[in-house]
C-alpha atoms as a PDB file:
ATOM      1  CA  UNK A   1      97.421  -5.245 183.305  1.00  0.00           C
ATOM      2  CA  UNK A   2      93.835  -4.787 182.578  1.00  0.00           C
ATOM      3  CA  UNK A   3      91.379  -7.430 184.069  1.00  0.00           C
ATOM      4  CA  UNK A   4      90.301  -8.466 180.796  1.00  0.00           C
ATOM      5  CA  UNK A   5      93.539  -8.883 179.322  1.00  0.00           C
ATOM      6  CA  UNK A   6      94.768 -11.600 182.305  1.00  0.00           C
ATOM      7  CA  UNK A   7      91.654 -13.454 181.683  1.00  0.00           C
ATOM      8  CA  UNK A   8      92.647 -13.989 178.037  1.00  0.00           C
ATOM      9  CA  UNK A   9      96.478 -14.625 178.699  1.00  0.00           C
ATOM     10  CA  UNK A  10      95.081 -17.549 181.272  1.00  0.00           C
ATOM     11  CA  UNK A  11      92.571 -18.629 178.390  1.00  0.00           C
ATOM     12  CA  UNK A  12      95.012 -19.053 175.980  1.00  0.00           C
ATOM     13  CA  UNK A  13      97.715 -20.871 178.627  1.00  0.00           C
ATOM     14  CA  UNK A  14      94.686 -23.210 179.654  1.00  0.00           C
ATOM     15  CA  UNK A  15      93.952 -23.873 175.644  1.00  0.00           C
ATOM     16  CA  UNK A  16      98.162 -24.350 175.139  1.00  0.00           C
ATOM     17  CA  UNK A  17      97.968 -26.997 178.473  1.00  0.00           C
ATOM     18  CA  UNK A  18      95.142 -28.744 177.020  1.00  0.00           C
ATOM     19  CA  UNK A  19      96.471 -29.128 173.454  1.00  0.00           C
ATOM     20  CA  UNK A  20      99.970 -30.255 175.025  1.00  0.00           C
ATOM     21  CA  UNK A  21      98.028 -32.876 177.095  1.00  0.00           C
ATOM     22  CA  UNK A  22      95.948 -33.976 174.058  1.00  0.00           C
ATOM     23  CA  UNK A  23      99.064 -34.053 171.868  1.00  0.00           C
ATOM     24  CA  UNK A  24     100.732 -36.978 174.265  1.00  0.00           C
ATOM     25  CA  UNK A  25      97.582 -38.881 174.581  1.00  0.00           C
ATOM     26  CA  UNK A  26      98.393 -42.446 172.881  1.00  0.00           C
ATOM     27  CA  UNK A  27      95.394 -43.517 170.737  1.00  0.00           C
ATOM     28  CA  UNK A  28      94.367 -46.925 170.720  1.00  0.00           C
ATOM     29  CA  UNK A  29      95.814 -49.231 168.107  1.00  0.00           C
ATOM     30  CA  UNK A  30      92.878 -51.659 165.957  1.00  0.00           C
ATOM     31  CA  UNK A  31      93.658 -55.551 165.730  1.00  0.00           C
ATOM     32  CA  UNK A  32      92.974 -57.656 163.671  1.00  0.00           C
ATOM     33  CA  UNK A  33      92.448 -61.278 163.831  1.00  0.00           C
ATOM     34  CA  UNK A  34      92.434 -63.899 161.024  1.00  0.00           C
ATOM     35  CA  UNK A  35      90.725 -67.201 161.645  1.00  0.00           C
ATOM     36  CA  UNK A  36      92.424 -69.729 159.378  1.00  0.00           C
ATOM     37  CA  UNK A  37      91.536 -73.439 159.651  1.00  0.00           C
ATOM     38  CA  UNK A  38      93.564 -75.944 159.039  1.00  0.00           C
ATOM     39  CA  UNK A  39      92.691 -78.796 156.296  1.00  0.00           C
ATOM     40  CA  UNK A  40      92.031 -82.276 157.382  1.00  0.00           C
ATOM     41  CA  UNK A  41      95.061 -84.860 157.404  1.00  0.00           C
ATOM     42  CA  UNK A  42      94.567 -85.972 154.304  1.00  0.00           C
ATOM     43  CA  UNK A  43      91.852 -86.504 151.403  1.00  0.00           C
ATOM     44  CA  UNK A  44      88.750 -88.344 152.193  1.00  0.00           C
ATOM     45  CA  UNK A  45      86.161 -90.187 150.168  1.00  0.00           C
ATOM     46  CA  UNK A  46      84.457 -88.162 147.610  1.00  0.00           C
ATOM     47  CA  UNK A  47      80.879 -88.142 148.945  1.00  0.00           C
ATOM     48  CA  UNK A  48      79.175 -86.080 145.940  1.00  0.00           C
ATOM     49  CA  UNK A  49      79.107 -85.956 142.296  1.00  0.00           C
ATOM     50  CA  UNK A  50      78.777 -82.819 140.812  1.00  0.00           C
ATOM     51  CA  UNK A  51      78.725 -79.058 142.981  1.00  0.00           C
ATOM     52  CA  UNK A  52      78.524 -78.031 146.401  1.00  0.00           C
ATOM     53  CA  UNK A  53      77.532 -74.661 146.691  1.00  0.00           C
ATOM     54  CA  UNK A  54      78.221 -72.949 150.091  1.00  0.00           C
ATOM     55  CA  UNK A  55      76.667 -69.911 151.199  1.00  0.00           C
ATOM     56  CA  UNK A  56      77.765 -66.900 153.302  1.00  0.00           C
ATOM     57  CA  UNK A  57      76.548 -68.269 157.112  1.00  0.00           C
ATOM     58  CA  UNK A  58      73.709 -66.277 158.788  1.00  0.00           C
ATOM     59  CA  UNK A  59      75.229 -64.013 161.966  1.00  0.00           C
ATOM     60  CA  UNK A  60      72.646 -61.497 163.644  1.00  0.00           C
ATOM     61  CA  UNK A  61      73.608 -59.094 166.219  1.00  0.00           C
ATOM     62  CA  UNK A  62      76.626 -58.688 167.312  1.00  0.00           C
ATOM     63  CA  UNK A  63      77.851 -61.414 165.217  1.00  0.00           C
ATOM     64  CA  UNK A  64      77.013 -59.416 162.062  1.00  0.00           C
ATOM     65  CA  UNK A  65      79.912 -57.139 162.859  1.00  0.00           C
ATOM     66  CA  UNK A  66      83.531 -57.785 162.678  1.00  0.00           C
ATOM     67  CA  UNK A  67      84.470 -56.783 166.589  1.00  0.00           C
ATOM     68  CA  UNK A  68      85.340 -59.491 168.521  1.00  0.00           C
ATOM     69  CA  UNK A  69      82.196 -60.348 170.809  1.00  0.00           C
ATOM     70  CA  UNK A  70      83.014 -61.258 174.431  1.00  0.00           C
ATOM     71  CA  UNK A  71      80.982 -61.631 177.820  1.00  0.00           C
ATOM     72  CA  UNK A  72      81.152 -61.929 181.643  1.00  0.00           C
ATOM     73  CA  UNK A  73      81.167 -65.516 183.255  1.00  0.00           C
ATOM     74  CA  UNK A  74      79.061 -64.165 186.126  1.00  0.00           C
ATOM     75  CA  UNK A  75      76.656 -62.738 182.855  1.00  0.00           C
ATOM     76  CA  UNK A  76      75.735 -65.025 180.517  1.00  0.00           C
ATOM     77  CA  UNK A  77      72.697 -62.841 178.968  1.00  0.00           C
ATOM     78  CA  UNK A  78      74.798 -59.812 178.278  1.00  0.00           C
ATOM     79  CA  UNK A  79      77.261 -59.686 175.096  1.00  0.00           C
ATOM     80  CA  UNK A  80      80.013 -57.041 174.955  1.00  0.00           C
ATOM     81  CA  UNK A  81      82.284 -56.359 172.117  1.00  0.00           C
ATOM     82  CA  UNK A  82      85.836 -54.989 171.917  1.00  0.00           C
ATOM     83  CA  UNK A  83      86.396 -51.738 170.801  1.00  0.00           C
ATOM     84  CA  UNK A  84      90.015 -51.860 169.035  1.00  0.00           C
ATOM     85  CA  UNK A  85      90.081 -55.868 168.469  1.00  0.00           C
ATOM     86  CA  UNK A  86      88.530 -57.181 165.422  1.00  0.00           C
ATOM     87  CA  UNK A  87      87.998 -60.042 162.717  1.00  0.00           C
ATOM     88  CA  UNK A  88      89.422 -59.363 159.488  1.00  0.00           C
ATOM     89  CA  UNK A  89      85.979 -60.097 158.050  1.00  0.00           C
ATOM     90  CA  UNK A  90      82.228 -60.871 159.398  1.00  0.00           C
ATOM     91  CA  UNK A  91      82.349 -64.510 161.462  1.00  0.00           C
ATOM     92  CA  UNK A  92      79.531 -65.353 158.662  1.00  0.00           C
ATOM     93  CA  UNK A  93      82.031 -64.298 155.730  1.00  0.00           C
ATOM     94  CA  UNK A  94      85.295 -66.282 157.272  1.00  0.00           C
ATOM     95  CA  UNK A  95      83.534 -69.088 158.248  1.00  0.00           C
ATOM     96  CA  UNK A  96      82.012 -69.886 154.649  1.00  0.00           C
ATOM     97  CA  UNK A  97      85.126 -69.267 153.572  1.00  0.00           C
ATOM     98  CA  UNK A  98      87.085 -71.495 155.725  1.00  0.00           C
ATOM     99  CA  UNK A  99      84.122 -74.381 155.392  1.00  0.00           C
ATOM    100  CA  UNK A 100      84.550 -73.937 151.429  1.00  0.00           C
ATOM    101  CA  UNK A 101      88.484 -75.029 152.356  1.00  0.00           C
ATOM    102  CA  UNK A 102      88.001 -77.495 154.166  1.00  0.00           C
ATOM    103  CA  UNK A 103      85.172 -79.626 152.088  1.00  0.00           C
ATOM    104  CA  UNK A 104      87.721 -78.933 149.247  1.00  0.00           C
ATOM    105  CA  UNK A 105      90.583 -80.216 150.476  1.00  0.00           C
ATOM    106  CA  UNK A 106      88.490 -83.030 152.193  1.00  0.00           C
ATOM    107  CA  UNK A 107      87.473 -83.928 148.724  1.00  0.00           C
ATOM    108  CA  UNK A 108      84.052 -84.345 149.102  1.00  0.00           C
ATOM    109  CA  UNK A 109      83.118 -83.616 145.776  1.00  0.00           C
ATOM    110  CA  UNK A 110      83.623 -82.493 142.707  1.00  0.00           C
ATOM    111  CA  UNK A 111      83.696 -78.859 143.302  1.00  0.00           C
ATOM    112  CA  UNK A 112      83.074 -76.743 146.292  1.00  0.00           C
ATOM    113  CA  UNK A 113      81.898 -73.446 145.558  1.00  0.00           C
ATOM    114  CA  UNK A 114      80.110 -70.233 146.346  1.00  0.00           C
ATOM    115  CA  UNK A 115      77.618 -69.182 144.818  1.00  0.00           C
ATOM    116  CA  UNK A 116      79.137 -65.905 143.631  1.00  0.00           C
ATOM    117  CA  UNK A 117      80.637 -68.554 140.701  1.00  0.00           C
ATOM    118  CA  UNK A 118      77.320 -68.939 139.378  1.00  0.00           C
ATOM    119  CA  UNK A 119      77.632 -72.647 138.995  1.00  0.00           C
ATOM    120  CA  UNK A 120      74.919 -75.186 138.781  1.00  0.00           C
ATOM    121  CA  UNK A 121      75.168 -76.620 142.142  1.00  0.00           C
ATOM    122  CA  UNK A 122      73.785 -80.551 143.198  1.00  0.00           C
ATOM    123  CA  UNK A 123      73.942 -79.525 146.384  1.00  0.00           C
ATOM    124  CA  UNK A 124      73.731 -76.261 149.018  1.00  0.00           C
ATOM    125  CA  UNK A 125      74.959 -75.838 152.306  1.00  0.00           C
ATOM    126  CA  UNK A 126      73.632 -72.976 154.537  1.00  0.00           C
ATOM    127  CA  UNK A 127      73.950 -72.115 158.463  1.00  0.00           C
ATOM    128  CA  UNK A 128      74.518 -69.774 160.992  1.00  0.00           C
ATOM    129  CA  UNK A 129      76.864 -68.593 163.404  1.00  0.00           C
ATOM    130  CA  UNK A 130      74.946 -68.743 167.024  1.00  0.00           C
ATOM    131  CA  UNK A 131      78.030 -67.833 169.018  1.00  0.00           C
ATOM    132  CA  UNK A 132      81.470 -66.703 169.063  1.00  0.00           C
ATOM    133  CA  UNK A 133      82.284 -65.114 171.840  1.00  0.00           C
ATOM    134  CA  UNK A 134      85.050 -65.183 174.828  1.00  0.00           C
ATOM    135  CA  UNK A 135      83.893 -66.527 178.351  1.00  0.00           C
ATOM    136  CA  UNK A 136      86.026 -63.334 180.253  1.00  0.00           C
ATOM    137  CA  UNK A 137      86.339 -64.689 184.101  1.00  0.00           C
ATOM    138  CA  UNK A 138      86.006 -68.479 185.558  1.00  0.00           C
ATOM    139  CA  UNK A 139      87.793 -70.463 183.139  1.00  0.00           C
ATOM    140  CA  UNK A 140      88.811 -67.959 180.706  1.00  0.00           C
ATOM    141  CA  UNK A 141      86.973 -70.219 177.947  1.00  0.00           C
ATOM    142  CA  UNK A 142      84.973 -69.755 174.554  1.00  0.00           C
ATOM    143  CA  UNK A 143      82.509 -70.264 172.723  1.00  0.00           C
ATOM    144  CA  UNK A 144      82.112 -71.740 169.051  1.00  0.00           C
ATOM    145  CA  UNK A 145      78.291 -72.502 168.110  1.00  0.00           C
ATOM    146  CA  UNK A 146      77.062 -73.094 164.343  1.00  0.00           C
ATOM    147  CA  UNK A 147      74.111 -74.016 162.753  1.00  0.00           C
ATOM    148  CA  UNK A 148      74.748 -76.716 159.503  1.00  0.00           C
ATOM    149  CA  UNK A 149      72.398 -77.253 156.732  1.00  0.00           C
ATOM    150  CA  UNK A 150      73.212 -79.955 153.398  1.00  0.00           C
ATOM    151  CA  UNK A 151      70.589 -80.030 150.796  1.00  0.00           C
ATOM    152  CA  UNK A 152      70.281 -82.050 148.076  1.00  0.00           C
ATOM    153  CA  UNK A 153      68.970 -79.189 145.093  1.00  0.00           C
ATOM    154  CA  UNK A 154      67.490 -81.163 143.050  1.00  0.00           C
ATOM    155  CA  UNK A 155      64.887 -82.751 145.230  1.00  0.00           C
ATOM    156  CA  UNK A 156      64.650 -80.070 147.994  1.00  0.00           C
ATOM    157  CA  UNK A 157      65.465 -82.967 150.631  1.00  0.00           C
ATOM    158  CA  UNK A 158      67.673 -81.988 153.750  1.00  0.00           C
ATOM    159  CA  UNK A 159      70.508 -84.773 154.464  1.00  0.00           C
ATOM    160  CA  UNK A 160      72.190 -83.658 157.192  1.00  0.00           C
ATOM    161  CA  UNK A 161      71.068 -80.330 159.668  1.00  0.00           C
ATOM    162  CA  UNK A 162      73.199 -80.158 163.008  1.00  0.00           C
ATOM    163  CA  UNK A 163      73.802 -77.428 165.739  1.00  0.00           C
ATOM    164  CA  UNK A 164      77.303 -78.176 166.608  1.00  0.00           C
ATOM    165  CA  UNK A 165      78.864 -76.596 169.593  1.00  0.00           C
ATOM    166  CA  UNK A 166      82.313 -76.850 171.306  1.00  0.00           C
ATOM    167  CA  UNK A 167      84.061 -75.159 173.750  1.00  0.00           C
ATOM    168  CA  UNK A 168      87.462 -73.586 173.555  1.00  0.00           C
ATOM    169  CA  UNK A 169      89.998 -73.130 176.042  1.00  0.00           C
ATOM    170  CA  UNK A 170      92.840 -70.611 174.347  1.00  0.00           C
ATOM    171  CA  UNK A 171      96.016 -71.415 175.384  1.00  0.00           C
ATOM    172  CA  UNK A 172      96.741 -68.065 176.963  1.00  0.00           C
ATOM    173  CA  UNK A 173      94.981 -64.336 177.919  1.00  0.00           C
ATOM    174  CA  UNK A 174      95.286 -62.949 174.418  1.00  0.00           C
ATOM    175  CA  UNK A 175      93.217 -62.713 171.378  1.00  0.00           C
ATOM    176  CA  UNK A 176      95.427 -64.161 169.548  1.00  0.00           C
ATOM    177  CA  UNK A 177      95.148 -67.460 171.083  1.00  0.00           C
ATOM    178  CA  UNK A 178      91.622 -66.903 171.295  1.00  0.00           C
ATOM    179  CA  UNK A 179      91.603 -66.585 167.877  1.00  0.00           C
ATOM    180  CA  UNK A 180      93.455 -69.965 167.033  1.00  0.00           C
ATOM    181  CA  UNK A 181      90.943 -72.162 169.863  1.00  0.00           C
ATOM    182  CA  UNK A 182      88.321 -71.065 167.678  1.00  0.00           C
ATOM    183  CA  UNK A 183      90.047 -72.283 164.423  1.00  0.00           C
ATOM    184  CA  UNK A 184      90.519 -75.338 166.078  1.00  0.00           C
ATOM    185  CA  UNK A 185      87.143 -75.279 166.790  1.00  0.00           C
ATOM    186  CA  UNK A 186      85.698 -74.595 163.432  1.00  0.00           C
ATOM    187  CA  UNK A 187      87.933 -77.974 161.987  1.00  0.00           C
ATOM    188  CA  UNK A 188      86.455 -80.271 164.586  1.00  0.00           C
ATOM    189  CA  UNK A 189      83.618 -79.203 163.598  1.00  0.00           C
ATOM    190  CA  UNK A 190      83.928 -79.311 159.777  1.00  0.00           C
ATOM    191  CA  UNK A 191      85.751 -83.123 160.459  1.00  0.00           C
ATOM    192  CA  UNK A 192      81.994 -83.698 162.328  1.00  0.00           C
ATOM    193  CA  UNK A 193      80.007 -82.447 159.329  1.00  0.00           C
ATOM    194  CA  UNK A 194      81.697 -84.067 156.640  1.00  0.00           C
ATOM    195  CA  UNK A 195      81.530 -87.605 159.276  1.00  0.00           C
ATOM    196  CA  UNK A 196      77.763 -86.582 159.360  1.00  0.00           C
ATOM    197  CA  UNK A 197      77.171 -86.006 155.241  1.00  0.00           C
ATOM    198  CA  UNK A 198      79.052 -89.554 154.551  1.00  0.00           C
ATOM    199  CA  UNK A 199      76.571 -91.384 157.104  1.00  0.00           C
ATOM    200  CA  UNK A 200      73.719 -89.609 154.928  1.00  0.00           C
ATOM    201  CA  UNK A 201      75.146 -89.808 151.475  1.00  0.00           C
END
C-alpha cells in the first residue's frame, strides 16, 4: 500500500469519526417564557372618561431583545444574556401588553387601548423598561424596574410619572419561576400605578 493511498484511507476514517461524533452531539433546545399578569381582584373606580392610549414601553440594550438578561451578584455593571432561554416577545412589547390588561380589567376608564387602534385617546401612557434581569449568585433574586408616564392629551400636563422598582425572589432555580416573580412583579406594580393615577385624577 502506497504512502499516499494510507494517508487518504486515514483521512477519510478521521472525516467518518468526526461526522459520527457530530451526528450524537445534542443541540441545545430554545425556551420560551410568557409573562402573563394576573388582573386585580376585582373592578375598581373608573378614574377616566373617554381613552387611554398605551404605548409599546421603551427597552434599550439588552432589553430590546427577547433573551432573557441575567447578571453576576459579585458584578453588578456587567449584563449577560441566555443563549437558548427567551421571552416570547420584547419586555417593551409584553409589558404594554400586560399593562393594557390590567388598566382594563381595573376599569379605569372607558377604553384602554393601543395606539395601533387609531382611537382618539384623552389620555397616553408611556415608559420604559430599566431592568429585568436575574441576580445569578447571593440570593438568587431579580430585578423588575419600569419607568411610568400618564398624560392628560389634551392639555399636555403629566399626572402621574414614577420609577417603580421591586425585587423578586423566584420560588425556585428555574426560569420558569423566574418568569412568574416577575409577573408578580409587574401587578404590584400596575396595583401602584393605578393607586397613584386615582390620587391625581
Amino acid at each position: 500500500m502506497t504512502s499516499a493511498m494510507t494517508k487518504r484511507i486515514f483521512a477519510l476514517l478521521l472525516v467518518a469519526t468526526v461526522s459520527a461524533c457530530g451526528g450524537n452531539a445534542e443541540v441545545p433546545e430554545n425556551h420560551f417564557y410568557r409573562l402573563e399578569v394576573a388582573a386585580p381582584d376585582k373592578p375598581g373606580k373608573k378614574l377616566m372618561d373617554g381613552v387611554v392610549e398605551v404605548d409599546r414601553l421603551l427597552a434599550t440594550g439588552e432589553l430590546s431583545q427577547r433573551s432573557i438578561v441575567y447578571r453576576q451578584a459579585d458584578n453588578p455593571l456587567q449584563l449577560r444574556a441566555y443563549h437558548y432561554h427567551f421571552w416570547n416577545e420584547p419586555p417593551g412589547v409584553l409589558l404594554q401588553a400586560e399593562l393594557v390588561n390590567y388598566l382594563r380589567a381595573a376599569g379605569v376608564a372607558d377604553k384602554v387601548l393601543t395606539p395601533e387602534m387609531r382611537a382618539q385617546a384623552a389620555f397616553a401612557v408611556t415608559g420604559r423598561v430599566v431592568k429585568l434581569e436575574r441576580v445569578v449568585g447571593g440570593a438568587g433574586t431579580g430585578t423588575f424596574e419600569i419607568n411610568l408616564v400618564l398624560r392628560r392629551i389634551s392639555d399636555g400636563k403629566v399626572l402621574v410619572a414614577k420609577t417603580y422598582k421591586r425585587t423578586v425572589t423566584p420560588a425556585d432555580d428555574g426560569l420558569t419561576a423566574l418568569a412568574q416573580a416577575f409577573a408578580n412583579a409587574a401587578r404590584d406594580v400596575f396595583k401602584t400605578f393605578v393607586d397613584d393615577i386615582a390620587a391625581q385624577i
